[in-house]
C-alpha atoms as a PDB file:
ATOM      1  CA  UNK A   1     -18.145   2.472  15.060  1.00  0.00           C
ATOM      2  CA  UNK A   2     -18.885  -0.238  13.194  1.00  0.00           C
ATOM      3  CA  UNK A   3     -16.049  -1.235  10.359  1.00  0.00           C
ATOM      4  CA  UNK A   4     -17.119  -2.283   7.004  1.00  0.00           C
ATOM      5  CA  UNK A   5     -16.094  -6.389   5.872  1.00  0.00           C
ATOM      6  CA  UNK A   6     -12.784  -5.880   3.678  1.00  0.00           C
ATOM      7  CA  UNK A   7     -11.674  -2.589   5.045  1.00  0.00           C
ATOM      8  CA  UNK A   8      -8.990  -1.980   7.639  1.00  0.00           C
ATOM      9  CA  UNK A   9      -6.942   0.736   9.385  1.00  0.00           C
ATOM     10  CA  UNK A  10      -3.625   0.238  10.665  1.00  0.00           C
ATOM     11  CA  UNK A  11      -1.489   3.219  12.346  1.00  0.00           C
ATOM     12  CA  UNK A  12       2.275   2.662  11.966  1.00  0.00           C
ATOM     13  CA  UNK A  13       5.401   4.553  13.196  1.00  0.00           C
ATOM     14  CA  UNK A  14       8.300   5.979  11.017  1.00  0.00           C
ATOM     15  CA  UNK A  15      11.774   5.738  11.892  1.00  0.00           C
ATOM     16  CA  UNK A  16      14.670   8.095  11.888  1.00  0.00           C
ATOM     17  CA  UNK A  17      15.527   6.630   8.349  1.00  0.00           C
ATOM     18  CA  UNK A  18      11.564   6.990   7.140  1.00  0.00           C
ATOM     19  CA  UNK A  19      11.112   3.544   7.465  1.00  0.00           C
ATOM     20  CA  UNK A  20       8.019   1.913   8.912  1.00  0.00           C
ATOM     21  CA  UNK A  21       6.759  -1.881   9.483  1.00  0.00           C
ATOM     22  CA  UNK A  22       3.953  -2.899   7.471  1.00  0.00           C
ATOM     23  CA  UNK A  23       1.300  -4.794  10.574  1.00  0.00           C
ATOM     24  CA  UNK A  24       1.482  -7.954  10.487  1.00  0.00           C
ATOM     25  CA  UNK A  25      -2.414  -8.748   9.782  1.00  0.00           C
ATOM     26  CA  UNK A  26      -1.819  -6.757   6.752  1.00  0.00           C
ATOM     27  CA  UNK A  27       1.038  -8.456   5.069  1.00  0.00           C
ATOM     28  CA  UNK A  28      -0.952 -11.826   6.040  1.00  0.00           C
ATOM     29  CA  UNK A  29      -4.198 -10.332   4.336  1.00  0.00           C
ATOM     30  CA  UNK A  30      -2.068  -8.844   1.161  1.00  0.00           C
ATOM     31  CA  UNK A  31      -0.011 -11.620   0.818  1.00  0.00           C
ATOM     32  CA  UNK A  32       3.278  -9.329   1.540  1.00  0.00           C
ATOM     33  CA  UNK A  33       6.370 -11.270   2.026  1.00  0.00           C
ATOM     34  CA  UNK A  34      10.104  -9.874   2.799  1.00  0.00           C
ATOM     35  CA  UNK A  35      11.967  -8.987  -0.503  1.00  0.00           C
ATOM     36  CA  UNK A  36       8.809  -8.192  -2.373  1.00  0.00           C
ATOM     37  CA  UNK A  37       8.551  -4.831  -4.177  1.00  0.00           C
ATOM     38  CA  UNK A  38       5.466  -2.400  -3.506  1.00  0.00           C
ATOM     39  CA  UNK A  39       4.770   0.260  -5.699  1.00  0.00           C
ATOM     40  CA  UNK A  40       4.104   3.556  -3.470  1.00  0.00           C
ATOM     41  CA  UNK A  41       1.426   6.281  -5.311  1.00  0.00           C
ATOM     42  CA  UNK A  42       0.565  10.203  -3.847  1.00  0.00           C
ATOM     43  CA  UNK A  43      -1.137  12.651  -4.553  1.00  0.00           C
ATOM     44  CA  UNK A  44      -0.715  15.813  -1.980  1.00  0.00           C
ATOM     45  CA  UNK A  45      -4.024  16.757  -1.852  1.00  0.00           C
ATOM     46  CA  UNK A  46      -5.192  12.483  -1.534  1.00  0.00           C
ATOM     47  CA  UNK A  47      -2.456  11.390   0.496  1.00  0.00           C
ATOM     48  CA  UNK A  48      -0.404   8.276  -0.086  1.00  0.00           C
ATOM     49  CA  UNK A  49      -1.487   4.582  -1.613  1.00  0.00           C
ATOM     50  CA  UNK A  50       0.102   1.643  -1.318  1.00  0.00           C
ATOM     51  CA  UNK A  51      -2.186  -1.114  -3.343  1.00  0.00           C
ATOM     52  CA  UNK A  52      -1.643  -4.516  -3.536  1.00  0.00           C
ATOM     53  CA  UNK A  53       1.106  -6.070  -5.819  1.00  0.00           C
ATOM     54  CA  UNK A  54      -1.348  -7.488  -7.501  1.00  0.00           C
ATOM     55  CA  UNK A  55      -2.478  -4.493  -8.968  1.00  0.00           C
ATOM     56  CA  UNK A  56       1.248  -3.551 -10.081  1.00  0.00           C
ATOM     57  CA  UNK A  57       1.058  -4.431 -13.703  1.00  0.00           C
ATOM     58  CA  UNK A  58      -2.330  -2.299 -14.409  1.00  0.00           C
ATOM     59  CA  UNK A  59      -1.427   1.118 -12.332  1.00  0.00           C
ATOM     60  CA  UNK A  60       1.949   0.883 -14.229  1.00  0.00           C
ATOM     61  CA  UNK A  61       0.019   0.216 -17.118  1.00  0.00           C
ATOM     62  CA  UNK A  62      -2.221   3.717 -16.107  1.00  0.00           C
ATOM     63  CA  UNK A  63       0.098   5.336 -15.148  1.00  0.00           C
ATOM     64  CA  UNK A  64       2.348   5.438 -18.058  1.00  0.00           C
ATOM     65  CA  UNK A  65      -0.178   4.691 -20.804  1.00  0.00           C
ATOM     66  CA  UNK A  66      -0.083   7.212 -24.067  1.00  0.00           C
ATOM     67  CA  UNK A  67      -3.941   8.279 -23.860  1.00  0.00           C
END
């Protein structure tokens, strides 16, 4: 199968305390570094998003908007 340029698929493995480890080629490609804050979104019928941190400010800005 050939992947798309930009798009990537990572399988991780969660701990007894639900923690996983974000791969390595993807906290290099979204500039991830220890201490910084991710913003987790789900849906249960979509699954669960985690976008990059630069997108923080306009989710928040979606998701808690008046309109």
């Amino acid at each position: 199968m050939k992947v798309p340029k930009g798009k990537y698929a990572w399988t991780v493995t969660v701990g007894e305390k639900g923690q996983f480890v974000i791969p390595k080629q993807a906290r290099e490609i979204f500039d991830i570094h220890p201490g910084d804050t991710l913003i987790l979104l789900a849906d249960e019928k979509k699954g669960i998003a985690i976008p990059p941190k630069s997108s923080f400010a306009r989710y928040m800005e979606q998701i808690f908007s008046d309109t």
